[in-house]
PDB file of N, CA and C in Angstrom:
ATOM      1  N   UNK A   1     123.155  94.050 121.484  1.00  0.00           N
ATOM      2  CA  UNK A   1     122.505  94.020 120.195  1.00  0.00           C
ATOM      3  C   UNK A   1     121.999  92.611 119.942  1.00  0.00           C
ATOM      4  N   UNK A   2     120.998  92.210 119.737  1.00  0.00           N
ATOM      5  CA  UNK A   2     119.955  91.451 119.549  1.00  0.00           C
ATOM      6  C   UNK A   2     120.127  91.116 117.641  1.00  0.00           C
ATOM      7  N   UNK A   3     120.616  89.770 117.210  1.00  0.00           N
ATOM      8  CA  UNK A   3     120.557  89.543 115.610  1.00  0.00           C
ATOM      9  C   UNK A   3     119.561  88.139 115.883  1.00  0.00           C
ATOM     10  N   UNK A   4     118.948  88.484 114.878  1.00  0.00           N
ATOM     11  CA  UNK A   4     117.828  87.239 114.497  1.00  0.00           C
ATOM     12  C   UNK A   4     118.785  85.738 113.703  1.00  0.00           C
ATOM     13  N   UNK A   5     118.257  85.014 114.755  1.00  0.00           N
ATOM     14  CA  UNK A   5     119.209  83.852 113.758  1.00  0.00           C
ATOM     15  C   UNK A   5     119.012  83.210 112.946  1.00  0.00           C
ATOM     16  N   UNK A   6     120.118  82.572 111.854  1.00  0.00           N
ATOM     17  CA  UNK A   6     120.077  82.302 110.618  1.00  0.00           C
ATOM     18  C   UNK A   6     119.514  80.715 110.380  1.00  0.00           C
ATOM     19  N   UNK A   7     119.018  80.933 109.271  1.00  0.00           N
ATOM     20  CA  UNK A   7     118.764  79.478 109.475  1.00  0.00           C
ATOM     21  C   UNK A   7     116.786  79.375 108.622  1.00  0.00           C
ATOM     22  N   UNK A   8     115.999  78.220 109.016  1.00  0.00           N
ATOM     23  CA  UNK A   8     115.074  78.032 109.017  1.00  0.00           C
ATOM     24  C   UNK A   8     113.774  78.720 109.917  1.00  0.00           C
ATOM     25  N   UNK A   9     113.831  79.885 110.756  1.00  0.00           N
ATOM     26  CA  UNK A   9     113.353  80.771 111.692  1.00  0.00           C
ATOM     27  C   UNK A   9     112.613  81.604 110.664  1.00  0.00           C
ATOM     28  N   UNK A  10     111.979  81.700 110.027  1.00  0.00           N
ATOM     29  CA  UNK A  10     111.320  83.144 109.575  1.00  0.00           C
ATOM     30  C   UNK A  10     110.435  83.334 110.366  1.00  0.00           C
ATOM     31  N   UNK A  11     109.670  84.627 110.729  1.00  0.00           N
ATOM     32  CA  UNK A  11     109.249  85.061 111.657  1.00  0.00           C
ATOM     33  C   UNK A  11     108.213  85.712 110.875  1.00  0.00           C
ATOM     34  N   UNK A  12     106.532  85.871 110.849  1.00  0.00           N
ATOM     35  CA  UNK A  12     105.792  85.987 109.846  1.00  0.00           C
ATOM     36  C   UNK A  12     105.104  87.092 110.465  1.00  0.00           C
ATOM     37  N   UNK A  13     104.597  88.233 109.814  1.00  0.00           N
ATOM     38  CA  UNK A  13     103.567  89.544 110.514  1.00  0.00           C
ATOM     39  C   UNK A  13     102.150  89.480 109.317  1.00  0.00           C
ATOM     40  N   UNK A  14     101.315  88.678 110.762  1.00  0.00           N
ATOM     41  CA  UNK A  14     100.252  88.306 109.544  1.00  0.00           C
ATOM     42  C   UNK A  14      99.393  89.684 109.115  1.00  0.00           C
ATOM     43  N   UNK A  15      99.657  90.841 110.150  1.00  0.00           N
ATOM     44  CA  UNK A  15      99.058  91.821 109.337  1.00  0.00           C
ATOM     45  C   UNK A  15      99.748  92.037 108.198  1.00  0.00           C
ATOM     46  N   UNK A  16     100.790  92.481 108.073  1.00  0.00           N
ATOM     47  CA  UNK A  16     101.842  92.252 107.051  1.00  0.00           C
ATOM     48  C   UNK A  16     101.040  91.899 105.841  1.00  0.00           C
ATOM     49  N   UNK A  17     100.992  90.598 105.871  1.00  0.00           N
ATOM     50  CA  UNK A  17     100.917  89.681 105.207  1.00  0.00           C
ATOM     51  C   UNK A  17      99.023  90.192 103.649  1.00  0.00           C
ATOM     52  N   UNK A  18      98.518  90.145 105.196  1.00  0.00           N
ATOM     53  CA  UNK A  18      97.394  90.294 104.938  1.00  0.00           C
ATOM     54  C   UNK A  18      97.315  91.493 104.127  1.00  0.00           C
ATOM     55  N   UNK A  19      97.839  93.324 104.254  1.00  0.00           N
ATOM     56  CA  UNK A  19      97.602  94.192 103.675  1.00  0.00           C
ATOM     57  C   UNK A  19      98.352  94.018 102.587  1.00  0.00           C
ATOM     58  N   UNK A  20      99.480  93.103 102.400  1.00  0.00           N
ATOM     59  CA  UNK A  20     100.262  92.807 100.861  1.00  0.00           C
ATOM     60  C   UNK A  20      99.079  92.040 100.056  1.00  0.00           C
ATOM     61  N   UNK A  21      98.582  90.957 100.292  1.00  0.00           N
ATOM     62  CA  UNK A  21      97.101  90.330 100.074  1.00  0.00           C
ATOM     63  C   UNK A  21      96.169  91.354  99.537  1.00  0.00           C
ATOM     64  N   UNK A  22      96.300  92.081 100.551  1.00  0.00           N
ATOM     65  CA  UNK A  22      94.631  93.722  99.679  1.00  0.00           C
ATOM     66  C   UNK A  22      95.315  94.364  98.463  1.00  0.00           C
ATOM     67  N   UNK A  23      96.487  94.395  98.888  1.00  0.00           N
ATOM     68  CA  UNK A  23      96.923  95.256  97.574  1.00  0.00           C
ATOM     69  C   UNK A  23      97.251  94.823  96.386  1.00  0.00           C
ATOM     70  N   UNK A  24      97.345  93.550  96.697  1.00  0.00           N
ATOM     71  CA  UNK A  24      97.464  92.473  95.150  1.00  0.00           C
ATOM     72  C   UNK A  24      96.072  92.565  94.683  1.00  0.00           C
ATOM     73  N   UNK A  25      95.311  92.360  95.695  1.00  0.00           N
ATOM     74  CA  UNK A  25      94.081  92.523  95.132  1.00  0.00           C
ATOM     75  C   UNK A  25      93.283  93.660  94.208  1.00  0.00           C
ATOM     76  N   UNK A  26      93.698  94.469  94.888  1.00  0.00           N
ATOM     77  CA  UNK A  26      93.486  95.826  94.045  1.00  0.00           C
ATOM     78  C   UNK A  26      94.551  96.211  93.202  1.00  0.00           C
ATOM     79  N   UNK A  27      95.812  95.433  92.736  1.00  0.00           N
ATOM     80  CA  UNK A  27      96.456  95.703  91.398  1.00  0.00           C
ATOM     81  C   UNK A  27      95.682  94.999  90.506  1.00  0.00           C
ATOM     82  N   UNK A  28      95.008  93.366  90.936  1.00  0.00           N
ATOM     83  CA  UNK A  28      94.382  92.771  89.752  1.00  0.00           C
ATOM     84  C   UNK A  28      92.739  93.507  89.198  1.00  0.00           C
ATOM     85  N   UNK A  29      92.135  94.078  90.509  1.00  0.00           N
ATOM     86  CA  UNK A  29      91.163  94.566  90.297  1.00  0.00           C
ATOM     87  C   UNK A  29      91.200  96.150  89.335  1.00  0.00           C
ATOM     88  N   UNK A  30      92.346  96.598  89.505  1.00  0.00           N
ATOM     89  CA  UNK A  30      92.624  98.168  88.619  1.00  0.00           C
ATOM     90  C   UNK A  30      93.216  97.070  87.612  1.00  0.00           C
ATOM     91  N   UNK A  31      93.867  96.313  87.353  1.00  0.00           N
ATOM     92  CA  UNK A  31      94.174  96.027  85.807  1.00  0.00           C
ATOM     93  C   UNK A  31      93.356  95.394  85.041  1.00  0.00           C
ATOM     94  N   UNK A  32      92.127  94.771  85.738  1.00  0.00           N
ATOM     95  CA  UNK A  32      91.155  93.895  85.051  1.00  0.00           C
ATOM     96  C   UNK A  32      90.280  95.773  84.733  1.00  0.00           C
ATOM     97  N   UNK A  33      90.311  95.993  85.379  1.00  0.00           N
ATOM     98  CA  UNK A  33      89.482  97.993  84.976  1.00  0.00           C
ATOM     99  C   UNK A  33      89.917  98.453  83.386  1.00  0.00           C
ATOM    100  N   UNK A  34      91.235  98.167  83.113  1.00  0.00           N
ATOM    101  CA  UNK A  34      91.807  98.845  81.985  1.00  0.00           C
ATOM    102  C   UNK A  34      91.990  99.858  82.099  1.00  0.00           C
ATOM    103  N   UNK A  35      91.750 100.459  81.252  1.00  0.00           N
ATOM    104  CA  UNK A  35      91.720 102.243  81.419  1.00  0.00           C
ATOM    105  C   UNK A  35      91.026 102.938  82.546  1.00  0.00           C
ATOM    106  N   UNK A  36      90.131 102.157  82.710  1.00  0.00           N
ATOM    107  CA  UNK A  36      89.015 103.097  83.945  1.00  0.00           C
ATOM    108  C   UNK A  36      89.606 103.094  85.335  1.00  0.00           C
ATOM    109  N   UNK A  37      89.183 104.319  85.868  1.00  0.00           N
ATOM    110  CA  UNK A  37      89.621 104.084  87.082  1.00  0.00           C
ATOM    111  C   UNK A  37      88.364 103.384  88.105  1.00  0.00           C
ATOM    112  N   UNK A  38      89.409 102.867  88.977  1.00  0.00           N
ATOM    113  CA  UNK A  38      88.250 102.106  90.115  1.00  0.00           C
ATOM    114  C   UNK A  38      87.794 102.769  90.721  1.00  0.00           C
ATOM    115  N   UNK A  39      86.217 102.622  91.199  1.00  0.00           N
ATOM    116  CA  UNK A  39      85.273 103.479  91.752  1.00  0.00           C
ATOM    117  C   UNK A  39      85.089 103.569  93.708  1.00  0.00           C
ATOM    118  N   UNK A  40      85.009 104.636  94.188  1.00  0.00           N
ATOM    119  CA  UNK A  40      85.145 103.824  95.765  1.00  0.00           C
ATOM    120  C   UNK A  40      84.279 102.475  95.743  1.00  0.00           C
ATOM    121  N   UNK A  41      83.186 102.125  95.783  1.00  0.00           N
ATOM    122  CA  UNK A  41      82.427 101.052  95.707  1.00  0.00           C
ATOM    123  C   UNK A  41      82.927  99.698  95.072  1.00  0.00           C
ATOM    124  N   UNK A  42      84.100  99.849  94.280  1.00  0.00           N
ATOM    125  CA  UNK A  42      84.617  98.833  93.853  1.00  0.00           C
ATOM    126  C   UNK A  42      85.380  98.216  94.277  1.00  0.00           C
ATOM    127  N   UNK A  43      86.471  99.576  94.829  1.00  0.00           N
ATOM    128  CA  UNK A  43      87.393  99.336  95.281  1.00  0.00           C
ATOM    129  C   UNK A  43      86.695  98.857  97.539  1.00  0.00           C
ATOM    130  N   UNK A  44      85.864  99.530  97.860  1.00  0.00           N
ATOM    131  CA  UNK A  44      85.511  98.535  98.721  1.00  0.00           C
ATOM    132  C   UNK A  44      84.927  96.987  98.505  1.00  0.00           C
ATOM    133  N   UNK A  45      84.283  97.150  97.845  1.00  0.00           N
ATOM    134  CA  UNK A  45      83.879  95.694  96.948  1.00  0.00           C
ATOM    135  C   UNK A  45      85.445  94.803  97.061  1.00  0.00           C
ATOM    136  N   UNK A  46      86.601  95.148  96.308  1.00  0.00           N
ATOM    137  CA  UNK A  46      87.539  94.168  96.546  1.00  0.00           C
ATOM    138  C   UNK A  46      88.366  93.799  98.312  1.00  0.00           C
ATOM    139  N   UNK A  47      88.219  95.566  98.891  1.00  0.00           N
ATOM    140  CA  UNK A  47      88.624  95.351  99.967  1.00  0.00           C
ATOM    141  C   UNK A  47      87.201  94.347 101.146  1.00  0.00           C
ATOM    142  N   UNK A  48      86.502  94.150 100.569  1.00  0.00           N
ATOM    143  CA  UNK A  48      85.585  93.867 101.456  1.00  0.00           C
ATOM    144  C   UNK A  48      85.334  94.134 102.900  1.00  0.00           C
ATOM    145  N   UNK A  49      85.271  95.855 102.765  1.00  0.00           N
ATOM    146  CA  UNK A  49      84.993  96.737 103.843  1.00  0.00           C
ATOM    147  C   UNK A  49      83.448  96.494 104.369  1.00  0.00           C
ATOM    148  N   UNK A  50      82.396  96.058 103.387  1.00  0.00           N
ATOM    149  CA  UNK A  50      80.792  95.605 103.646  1.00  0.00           C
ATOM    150  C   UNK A  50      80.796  94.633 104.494  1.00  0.00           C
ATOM    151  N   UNK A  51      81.698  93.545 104.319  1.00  0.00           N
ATOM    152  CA  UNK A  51      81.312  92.125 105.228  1.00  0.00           C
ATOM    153  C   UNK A  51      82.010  92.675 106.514  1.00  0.00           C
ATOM    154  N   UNK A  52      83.287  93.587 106.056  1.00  0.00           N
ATOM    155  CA  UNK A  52      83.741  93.995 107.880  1.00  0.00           C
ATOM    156  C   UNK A  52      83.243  94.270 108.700  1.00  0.00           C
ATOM    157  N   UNK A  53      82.440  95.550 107.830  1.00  0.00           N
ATOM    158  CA  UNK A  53      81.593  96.010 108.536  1.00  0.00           C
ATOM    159  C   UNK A  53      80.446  95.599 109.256  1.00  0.00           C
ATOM    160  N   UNK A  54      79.794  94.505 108.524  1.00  0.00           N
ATOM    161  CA  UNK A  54      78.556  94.214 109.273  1.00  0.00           C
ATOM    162  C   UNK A  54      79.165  92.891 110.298  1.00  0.00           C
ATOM    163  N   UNK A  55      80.391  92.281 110.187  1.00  0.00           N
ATOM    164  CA  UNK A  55      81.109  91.269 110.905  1.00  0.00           C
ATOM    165  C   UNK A  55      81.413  92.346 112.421  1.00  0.00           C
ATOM    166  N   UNK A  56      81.385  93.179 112.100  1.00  0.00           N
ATOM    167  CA  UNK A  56      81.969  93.839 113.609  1.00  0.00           C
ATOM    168  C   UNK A  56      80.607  94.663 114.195  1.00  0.00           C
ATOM    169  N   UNK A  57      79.455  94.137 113.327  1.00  0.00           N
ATOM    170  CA  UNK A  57      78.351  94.887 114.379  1.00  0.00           C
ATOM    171  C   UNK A  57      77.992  93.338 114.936  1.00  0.00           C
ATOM    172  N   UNK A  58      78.447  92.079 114.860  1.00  0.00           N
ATOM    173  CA  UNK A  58      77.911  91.028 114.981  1.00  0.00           C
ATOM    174  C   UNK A  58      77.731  91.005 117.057  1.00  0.00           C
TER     175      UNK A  58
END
């Protein structure tokens, strides 16, 4: 059995990291909404699925 050791070691999962990042994003973006709900277009708008997209036809 394999234990991670204690200490100053954190060990970081930048995808992790990154999809906690989108989803903060889209709690501030649905609470700045108010009542409304977010629209797909918006909600890609915060995920910035447009720049991905055209970044991966590059």
């Amino acid at each position: 059995m394999h234990v991670a050791p204690v200490g100053g070691t954190a060990v970081q999962d930048h995808v992790a990291l990154a999809e906690i990042e989108l989803c903060g994003e889209l709690i501030i973006a649905a609470s700045a909404a108010h009542e409304e709900r977010l629209s797909l277009e918006s909600i890609d708008e915060v995920l910035k699925v447009a720049e991905e997209r055209d970044s991966s036809r590059d």
